[in-house]
PDB file of N, CA and C in Angstrom:
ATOM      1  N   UNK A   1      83.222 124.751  24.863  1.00  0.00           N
ATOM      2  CA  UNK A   1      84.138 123.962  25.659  1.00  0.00           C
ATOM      3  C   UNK A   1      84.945 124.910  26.543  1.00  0.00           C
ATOM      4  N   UNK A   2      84.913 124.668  27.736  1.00  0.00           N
ATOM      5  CA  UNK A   2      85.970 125.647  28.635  1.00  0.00           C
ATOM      6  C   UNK A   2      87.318 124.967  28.608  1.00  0.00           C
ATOM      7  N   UNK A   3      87.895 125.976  29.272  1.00  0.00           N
ATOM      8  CA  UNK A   3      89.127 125.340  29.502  1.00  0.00           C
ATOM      9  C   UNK A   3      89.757 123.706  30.552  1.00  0.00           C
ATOM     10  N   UNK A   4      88.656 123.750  31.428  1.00  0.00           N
ATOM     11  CA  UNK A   4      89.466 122.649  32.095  1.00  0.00           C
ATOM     12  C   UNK A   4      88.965 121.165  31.374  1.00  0.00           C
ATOM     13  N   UNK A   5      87.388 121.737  30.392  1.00  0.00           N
ATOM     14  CA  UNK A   5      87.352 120.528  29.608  1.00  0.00           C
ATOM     15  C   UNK A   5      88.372 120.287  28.790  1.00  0.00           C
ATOM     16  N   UNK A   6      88.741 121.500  27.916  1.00  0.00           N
ATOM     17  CA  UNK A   6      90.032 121.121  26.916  1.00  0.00           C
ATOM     18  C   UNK A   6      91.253 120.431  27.530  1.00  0.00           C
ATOM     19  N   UNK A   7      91.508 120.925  28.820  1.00  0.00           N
ATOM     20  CA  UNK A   7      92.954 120.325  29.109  1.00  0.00           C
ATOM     21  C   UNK A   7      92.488 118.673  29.563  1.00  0.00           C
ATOM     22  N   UNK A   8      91.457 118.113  29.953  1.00  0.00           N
ATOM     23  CA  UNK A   8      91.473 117.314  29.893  1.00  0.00           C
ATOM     24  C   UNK A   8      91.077 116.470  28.680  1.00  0.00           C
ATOM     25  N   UNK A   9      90.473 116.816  27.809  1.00  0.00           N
ATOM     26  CA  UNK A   9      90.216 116.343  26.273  1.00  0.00           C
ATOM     27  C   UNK A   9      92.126 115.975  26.224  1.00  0.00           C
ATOM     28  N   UNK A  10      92.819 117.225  26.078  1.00  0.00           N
ATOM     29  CA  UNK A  10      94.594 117.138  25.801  1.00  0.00           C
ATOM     30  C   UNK A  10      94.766 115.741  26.648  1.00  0.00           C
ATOM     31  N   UNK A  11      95.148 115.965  27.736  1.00  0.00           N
ATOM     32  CA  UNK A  11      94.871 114.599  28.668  1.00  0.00           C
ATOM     33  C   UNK A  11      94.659 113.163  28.062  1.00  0.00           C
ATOM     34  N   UNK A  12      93.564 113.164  27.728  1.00  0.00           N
ATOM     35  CA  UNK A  12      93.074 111.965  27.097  1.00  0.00           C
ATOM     36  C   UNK A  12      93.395 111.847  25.679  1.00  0.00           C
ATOM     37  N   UNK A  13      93.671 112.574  24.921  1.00  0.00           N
ATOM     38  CA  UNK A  13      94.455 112.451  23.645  1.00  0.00           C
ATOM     39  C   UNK A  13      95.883 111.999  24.302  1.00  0.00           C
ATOM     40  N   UNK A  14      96.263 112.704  24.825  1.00  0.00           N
ATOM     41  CA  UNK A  14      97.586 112.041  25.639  1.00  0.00           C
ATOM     42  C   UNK A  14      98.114 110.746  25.550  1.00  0.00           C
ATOM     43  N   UNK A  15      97.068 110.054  26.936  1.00  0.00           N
ATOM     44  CA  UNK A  15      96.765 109.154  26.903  1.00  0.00           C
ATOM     45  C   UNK A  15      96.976 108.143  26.018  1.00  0.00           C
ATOM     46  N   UNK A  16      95.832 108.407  25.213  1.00  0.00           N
ATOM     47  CA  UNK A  16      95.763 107.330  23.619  1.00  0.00           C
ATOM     48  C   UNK A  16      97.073 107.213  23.087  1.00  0.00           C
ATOM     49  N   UNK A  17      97.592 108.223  23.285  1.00  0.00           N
ATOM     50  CA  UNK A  17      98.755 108.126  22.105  1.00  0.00           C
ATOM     51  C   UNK A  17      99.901 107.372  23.369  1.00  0.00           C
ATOM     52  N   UNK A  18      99.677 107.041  24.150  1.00  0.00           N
ATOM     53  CA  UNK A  18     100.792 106.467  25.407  1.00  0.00           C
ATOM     54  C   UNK A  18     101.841 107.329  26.079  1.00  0.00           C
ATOM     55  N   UNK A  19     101.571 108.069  25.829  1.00  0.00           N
ATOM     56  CA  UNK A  19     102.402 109.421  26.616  1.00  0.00           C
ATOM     57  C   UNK A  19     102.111 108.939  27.713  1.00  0.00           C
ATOM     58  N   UNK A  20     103.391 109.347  29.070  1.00  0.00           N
ATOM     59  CA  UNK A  20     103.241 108.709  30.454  1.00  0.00           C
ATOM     60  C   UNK A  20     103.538 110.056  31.424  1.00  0.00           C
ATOM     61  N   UNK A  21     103.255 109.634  32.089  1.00  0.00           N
ATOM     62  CA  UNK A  21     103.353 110.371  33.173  1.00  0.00           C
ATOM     63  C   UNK A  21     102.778 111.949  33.167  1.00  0.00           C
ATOM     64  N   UNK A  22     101.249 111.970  32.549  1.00  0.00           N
ATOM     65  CA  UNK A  22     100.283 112.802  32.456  1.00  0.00           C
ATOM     66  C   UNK A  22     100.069 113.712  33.637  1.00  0.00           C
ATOM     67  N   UNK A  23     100.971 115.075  33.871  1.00  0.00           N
ATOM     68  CA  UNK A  23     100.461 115.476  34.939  1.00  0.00           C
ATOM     69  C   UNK A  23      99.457 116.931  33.984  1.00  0.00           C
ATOM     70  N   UNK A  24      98.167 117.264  34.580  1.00  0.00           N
ATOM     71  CA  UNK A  24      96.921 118.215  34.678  1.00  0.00           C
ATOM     72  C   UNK A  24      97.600 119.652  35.576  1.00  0.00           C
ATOM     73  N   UNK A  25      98.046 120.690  35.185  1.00  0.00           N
ATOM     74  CA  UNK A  25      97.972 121.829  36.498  1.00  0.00           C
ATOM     75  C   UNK A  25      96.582 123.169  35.961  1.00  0.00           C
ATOM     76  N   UNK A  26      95.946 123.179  37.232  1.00  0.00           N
ATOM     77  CA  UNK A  26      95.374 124.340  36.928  1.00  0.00           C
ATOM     78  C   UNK A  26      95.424 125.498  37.411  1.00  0.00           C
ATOM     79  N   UNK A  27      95.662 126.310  36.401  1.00  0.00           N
ATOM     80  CA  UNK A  27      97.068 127.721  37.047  1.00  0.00           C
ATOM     81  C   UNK A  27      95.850 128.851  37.305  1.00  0.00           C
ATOM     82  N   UNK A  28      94.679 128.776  36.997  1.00  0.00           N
ATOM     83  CA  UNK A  28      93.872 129.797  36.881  1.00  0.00           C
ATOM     84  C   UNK A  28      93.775 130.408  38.247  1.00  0.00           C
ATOM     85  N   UNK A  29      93.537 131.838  37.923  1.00  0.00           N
ATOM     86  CA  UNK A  29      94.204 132.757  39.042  1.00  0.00           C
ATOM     87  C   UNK A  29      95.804 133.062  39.953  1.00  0.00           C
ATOM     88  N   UNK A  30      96.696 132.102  38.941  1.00  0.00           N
ATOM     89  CA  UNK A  30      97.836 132.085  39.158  1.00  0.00           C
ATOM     90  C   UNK A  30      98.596 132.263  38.139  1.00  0.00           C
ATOM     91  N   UNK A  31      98.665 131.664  37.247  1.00  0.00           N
ATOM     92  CA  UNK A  31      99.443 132.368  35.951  1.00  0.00           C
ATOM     93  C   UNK A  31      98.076 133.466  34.892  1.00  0.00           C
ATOM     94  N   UNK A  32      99.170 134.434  34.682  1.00  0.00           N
ATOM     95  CA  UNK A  32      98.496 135.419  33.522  1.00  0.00           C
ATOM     96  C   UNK A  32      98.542 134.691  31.781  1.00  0.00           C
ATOM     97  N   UNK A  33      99.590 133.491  31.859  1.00  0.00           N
ATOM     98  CA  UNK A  33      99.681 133.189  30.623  1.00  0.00           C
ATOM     99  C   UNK A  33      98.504 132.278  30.363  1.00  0.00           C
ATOM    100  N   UNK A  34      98.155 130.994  30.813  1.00  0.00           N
ATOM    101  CA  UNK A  34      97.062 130.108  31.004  1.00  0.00           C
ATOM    102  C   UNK A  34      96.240 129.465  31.580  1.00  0.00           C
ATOM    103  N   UNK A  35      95.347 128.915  31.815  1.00  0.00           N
ATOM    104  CA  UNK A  35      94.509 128.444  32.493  1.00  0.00           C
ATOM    105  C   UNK A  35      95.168 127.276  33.454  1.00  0.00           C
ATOM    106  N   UNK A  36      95.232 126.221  32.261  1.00  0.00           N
ATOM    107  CA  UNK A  36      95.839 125.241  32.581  1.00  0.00           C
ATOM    108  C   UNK A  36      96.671 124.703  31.911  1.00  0.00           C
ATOM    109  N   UNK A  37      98.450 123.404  32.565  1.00  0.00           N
ATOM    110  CA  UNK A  37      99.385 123.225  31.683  1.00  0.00           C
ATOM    111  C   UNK A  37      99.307 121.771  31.943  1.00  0.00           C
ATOM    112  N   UNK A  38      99.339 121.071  30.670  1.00  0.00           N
ATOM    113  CA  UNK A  38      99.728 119.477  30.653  1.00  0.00           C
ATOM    114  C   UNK A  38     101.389 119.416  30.462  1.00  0.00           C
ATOM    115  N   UNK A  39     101.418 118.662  31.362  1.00  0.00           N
ATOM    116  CA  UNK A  39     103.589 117.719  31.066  1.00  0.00           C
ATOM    117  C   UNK A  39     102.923 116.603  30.722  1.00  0.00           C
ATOM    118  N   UNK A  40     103.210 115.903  29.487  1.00  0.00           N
ATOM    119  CA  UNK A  40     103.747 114.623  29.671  1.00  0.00           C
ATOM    120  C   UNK A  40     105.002 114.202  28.678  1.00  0.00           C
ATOM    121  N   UNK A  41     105.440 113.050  29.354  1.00  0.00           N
ATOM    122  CA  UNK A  41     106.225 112.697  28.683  1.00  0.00           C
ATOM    123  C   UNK A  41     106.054 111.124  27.320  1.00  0.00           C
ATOM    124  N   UNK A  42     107.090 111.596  26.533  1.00  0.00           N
ATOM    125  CA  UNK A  42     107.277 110.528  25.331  1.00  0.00           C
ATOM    126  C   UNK A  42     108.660 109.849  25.587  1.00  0.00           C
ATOM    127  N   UNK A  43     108.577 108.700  24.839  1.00  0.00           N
ATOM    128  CA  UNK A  43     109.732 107.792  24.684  1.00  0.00           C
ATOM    129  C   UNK A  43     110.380 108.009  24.112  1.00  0.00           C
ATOM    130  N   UNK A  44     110.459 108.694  22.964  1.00  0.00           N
ATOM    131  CA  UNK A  44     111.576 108.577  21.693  1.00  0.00           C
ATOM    132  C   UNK A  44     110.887 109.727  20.690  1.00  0.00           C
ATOM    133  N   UNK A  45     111.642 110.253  19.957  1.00  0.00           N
ATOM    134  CA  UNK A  45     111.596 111.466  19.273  1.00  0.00           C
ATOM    135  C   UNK A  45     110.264 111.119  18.499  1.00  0.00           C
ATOM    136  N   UNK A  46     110.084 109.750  17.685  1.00  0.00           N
ATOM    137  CA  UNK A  46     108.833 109.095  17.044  1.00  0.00           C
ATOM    138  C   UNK A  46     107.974 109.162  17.775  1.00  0.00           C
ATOM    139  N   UNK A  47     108.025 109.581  18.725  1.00  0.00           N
ATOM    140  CA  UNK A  47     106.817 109.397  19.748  1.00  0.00           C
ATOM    141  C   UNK A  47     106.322 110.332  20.365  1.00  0.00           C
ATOM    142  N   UNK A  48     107.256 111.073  20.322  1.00  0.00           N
ATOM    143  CA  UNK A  48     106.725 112.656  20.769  1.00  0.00           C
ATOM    144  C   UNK A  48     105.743 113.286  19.663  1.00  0.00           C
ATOM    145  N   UNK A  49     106.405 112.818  18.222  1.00  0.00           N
ATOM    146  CA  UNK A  49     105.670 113.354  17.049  1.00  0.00           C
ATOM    147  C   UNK A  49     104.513 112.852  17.222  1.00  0.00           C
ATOM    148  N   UNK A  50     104.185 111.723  17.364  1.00  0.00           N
ATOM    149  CA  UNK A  50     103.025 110.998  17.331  1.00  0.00           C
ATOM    150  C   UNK A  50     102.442 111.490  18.481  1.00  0.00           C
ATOM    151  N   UNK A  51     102.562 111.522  19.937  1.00  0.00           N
ATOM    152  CA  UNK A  51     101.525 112.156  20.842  1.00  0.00           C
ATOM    153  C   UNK A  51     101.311 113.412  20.414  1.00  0.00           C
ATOM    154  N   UNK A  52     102.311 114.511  20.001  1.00  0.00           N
ATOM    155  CA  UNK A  52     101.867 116.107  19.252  1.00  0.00           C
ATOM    156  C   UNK A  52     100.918 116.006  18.018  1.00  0.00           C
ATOM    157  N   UNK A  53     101.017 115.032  17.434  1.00  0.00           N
ATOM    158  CA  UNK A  53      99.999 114.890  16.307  1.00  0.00           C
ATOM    159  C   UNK A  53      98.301 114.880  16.729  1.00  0.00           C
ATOM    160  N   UNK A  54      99.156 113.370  17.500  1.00  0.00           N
ATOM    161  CA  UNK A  54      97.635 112.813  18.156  1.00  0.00           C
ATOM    162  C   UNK A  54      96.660 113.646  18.652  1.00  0.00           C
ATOM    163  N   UNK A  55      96.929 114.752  19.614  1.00  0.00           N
ATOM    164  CA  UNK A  55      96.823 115.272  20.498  1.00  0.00           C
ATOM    165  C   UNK A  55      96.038 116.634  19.436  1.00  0.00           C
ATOM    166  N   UNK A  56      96.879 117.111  18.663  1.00  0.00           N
ATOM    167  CA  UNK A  56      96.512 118.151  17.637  1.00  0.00           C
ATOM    168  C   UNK A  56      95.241 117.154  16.837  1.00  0.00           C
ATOM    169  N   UNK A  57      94.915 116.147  16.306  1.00  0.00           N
ATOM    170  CA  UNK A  57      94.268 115.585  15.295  1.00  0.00           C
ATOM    171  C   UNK A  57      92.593 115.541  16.354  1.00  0.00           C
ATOM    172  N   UNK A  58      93.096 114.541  17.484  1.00  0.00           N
ATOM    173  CA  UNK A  58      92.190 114.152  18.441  1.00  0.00           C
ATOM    174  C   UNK A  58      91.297 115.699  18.528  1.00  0.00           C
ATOM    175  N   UNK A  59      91.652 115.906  19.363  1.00  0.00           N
ATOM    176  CA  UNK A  59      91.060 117.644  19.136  1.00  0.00           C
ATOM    177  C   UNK A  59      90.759 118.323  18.592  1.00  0.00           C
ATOM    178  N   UNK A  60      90.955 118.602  17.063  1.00  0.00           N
ATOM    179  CA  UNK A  60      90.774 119.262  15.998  1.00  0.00           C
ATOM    180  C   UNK A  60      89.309 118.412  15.426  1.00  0.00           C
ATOM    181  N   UNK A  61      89.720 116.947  15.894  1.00  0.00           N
ATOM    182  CA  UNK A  61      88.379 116.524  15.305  1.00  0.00           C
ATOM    183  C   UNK A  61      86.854 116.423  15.985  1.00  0.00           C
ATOM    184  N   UNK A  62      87.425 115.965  16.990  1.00  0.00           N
ATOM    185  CA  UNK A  62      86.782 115.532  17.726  1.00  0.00           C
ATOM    186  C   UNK A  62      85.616 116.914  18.525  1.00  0.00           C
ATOM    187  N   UNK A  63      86.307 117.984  18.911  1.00  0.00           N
ATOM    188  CA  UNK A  63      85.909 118.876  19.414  1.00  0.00           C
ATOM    189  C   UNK A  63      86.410 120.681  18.584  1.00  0.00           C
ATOM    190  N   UNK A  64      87.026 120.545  17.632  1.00  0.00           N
ATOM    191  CA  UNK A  64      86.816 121.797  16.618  1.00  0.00           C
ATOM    192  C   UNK A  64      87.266 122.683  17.029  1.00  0.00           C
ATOM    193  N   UNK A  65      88.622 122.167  17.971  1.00  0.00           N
ATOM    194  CA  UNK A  65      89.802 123.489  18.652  1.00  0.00           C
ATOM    195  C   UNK A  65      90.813 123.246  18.080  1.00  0.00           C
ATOM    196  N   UNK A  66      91.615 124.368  17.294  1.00  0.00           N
ATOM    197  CA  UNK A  66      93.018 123.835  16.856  1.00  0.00           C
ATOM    198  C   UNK A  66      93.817 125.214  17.665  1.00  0.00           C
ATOM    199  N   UNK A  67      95.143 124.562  17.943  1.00  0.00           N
ATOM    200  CA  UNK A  67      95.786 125.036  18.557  1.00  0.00           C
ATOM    201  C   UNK A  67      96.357 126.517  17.771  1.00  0.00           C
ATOM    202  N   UNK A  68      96.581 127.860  18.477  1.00  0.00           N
ATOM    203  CA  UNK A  68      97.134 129.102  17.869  1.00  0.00           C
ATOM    204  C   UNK A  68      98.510 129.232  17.453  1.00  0.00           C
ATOM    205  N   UNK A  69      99.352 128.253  18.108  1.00  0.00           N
ATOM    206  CA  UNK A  69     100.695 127.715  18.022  1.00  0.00           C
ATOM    207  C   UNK A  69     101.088 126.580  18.517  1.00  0.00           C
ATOM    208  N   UNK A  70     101.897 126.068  17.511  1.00  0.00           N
ATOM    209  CA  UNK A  70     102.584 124.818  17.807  1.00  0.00           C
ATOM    210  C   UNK A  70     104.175 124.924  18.039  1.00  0.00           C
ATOM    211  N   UNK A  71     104.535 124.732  18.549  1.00  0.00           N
ATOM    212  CA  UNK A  71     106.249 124.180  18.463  1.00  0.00           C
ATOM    213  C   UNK A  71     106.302 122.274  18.138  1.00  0.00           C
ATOM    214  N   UNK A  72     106.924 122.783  16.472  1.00  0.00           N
ATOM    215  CA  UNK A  72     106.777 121.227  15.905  1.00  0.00           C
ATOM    216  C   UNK A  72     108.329 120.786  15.698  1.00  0.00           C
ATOM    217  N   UNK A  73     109.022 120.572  17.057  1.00  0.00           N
ATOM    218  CA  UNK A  73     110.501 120.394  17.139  1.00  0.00           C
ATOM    219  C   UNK A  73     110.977 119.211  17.559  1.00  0.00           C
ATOM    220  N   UNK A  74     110.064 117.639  17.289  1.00  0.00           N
ATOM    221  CA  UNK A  74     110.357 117.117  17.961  1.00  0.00           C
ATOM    222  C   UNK A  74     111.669 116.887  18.440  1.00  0.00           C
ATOM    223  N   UNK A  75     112.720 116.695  17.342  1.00  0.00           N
ATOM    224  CA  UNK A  75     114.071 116.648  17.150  1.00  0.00           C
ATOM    225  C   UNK A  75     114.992 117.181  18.382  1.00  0.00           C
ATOM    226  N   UNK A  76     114.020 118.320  19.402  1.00  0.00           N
ATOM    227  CA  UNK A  76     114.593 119.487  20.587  1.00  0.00           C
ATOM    228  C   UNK A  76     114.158 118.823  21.474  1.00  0.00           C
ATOM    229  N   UNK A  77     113.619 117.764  21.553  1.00  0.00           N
ATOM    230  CA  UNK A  77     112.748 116.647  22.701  1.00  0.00           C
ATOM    231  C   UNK A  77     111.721 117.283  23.431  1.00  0.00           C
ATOM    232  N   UNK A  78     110.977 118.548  22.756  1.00  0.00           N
ATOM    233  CA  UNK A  78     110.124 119.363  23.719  1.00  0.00           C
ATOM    234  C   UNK A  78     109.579 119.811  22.684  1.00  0.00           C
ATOM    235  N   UNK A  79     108.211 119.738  22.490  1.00  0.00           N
ATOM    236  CA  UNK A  79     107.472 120.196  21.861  1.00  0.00           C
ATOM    237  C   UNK A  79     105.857 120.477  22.730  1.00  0.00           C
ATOM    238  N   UNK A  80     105.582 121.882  21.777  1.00  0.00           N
ATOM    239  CA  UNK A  80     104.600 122.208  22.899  1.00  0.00           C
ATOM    240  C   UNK A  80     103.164 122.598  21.841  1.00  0.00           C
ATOM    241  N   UNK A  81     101.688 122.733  22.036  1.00  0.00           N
ATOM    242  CA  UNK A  81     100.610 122.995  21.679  1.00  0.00           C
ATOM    243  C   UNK A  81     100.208 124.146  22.235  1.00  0.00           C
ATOM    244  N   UNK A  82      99.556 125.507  21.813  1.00  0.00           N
ATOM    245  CA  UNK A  82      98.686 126.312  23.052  1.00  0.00           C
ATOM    246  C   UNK A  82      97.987 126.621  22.652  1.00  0.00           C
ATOM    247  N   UNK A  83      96.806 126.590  22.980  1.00  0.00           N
ATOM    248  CA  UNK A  83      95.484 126.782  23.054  1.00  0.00           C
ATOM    249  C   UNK A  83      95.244 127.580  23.639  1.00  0.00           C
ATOM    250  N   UNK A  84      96.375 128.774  23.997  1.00  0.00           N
ATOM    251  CA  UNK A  84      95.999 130.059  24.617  1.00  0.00           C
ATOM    252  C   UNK A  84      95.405 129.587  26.480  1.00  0.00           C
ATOM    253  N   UNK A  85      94.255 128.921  26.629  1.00  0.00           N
ATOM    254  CA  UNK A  85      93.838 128.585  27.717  1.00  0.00           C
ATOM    255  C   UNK A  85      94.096 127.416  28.279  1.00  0.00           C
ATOM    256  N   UNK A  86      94.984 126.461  27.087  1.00  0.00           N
ATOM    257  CA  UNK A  86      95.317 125.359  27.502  1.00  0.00           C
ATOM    258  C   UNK A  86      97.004 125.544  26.797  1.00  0.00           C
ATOM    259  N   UNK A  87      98.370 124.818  27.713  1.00  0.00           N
ATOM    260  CA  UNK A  87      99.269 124.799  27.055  1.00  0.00           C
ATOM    261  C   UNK A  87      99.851 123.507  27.421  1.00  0.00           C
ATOM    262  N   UNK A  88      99.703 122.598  26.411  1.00  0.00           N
ATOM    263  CA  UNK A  88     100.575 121.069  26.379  1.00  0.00           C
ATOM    264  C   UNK A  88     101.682 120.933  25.879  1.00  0.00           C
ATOM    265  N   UNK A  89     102.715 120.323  27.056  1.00  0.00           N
ATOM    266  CA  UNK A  89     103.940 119.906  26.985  1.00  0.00           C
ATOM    267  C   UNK A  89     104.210 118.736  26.965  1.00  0.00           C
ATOM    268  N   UNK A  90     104.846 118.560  25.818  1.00  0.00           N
ATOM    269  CA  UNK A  90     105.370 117.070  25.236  1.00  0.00           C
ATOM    270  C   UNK A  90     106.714 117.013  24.974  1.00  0.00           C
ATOM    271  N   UNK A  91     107.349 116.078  26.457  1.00  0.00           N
ATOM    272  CA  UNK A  91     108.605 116.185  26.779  1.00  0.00           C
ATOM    273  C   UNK A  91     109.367 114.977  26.687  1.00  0.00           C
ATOM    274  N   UNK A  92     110.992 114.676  26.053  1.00  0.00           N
ATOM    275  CA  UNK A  92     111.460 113.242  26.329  1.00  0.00           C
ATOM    276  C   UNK A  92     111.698 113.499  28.195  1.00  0.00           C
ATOM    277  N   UNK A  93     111.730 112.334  28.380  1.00  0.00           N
ATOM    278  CA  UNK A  93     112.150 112.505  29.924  1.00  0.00           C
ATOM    279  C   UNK A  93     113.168 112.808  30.187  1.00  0.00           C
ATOM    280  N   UNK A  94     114.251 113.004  29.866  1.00  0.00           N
ATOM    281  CA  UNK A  94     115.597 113.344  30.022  1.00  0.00           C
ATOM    282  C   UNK A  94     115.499 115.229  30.014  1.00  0.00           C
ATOM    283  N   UNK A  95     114.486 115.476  29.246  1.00  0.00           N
ATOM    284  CA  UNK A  95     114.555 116.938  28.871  1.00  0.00           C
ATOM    285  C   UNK A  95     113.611 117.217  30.055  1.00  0.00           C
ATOM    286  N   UNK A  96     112.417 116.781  30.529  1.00  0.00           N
ATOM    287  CA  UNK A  96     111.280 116.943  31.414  1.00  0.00           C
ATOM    288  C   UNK A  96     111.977 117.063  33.348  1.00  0.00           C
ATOM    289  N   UNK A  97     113.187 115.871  33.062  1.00  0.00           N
ATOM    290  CA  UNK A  97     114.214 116.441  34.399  1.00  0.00           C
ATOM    291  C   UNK A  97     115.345 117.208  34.480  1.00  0.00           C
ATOM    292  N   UNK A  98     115.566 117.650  33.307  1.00  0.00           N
ATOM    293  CA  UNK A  98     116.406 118.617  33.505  1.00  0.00           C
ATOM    294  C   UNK A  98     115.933 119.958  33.542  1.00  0.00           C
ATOM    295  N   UNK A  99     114.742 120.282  32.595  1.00  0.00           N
ATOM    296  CA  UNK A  99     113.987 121.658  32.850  1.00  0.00           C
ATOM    297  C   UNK A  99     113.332 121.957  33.977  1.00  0.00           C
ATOM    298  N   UNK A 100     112.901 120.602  34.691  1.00  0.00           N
ATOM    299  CA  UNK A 100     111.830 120.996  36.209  1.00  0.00           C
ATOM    300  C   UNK A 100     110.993 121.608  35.903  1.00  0.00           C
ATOM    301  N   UNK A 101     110.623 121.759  34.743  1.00  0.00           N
ATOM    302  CA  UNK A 101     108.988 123.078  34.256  1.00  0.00           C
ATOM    303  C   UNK A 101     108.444 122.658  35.390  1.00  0.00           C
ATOM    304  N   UNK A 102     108.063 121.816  36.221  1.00  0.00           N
ATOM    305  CA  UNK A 102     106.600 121.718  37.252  1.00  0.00           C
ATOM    306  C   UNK A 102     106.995 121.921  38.434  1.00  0.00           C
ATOM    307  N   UNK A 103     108.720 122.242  38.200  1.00  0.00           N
ATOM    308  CA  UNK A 103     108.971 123.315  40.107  1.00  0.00           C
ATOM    309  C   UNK A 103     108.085 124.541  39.843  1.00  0.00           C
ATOM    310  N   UNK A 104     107.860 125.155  38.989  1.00  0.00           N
ATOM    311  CA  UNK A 104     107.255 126.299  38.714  1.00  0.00           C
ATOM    312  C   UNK A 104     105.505 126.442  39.363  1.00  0.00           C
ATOM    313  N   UNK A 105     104.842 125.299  39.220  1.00  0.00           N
ATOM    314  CA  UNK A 105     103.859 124.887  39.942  1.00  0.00           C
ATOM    315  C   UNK A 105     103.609 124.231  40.993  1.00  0.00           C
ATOM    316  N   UNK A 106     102.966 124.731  42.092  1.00  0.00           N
ATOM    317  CA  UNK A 106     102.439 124.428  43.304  1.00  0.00           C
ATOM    318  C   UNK A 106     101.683 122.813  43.184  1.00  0.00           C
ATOM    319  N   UNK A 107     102.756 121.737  44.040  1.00  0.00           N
ATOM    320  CA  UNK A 107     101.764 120.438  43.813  1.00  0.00           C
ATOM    321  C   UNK A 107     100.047 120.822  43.893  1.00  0.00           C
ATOM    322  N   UNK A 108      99.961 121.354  45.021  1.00  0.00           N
ATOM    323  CA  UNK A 108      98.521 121.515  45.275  1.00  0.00           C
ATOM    324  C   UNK A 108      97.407 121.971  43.724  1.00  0.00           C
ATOM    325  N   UNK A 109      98.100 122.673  42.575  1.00  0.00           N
ATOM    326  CA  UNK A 109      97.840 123.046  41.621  1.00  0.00           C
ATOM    327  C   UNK A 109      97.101 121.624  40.594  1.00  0.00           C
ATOM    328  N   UNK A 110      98.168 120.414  40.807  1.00  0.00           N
ATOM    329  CA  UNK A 110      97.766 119.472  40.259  1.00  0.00           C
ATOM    330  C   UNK A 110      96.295 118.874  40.425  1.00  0.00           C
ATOM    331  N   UNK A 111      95.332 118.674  39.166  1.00  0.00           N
ATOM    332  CA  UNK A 111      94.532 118.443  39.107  1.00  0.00           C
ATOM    333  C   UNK A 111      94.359 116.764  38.444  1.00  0.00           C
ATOM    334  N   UNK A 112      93.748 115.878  39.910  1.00  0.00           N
ATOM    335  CA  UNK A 112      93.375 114.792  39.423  1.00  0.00           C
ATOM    336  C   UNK A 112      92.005 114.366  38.270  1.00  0.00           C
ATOM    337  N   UNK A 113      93.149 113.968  37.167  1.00  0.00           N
ATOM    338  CA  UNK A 113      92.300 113.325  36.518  1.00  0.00           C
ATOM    339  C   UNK A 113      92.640 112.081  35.767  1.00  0.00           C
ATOM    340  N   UNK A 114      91.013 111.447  35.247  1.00  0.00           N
ATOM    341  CA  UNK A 114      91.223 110.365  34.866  1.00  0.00           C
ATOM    342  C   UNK A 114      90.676 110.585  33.494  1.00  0.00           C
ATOM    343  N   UNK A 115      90.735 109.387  32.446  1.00  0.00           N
ATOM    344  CA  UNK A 115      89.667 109.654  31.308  1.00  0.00           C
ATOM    345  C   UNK A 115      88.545 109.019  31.728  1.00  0.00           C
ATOM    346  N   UNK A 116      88.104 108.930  32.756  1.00  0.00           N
ATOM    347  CA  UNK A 116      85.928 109.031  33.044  1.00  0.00           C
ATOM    348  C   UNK A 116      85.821 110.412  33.503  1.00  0.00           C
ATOM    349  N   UNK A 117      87.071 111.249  34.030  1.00  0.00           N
ATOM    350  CA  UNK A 117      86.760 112.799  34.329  1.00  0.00           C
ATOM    351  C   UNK A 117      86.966 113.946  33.587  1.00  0.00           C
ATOM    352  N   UNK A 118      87.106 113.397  32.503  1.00  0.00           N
ATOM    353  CA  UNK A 118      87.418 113.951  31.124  1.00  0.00           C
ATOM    354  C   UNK A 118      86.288 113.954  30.346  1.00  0.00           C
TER     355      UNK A 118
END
């Protein structure tokens, strides 16, 4: 599995679990840390747990990648997965506009996807 399959596998675990506002960046040849970074956001602290789960379970099963680190904080409204080549951010929205993590990325970076491009 490469990387832009994994971040979209993340994506679509996403998804399932109702996480909104799914944005895809692919940093390759631009960041030294990863390939590519998922934002999305959760509703409520229960829900962040549940898309970080989801997201960790979906994947682990489905395709036999488990993440090298987790940040399992939901309680900090930001919790994150990395897969070294993939790094998913699971944010309440309140925390997702106050950090701006995706001023850091070039819109043009954003990669459209759907789950049929997944």
């Amino acid at each position: 599995m490469n990387s832009k399959e994994l971040a979209f596998a993340c994506a679509a675990a996403a998804e399932e679990m109702k996480a909104t506002d799914i944005a895809v960046y692919d940093l390759r040849g631009t960041s030294s840390i990863t390939d590519f970074a998922i934002v999305c956001t959760a509703t409520s602290t229960p829900h962040l747990r549940a898309v970080l789960g989801g997201i960790d379970k979906e994947v682990g099963e489905k395709y036999n990648v488990e993440p090298v680190y987790a940040e399992r904080t939901p309680n900090a409204l930001w919790s994150v997965l990395d897969y070294i080549d993939v790094m998913v951010h699971i944010m309440a929205d309140e925390v997702r506009d106050f950090y701006g993590l995706e001023k850091f990325w070039k819109e043009e970076n954003r990669v459209d996807w759907t789950p049929t491009s997944a």
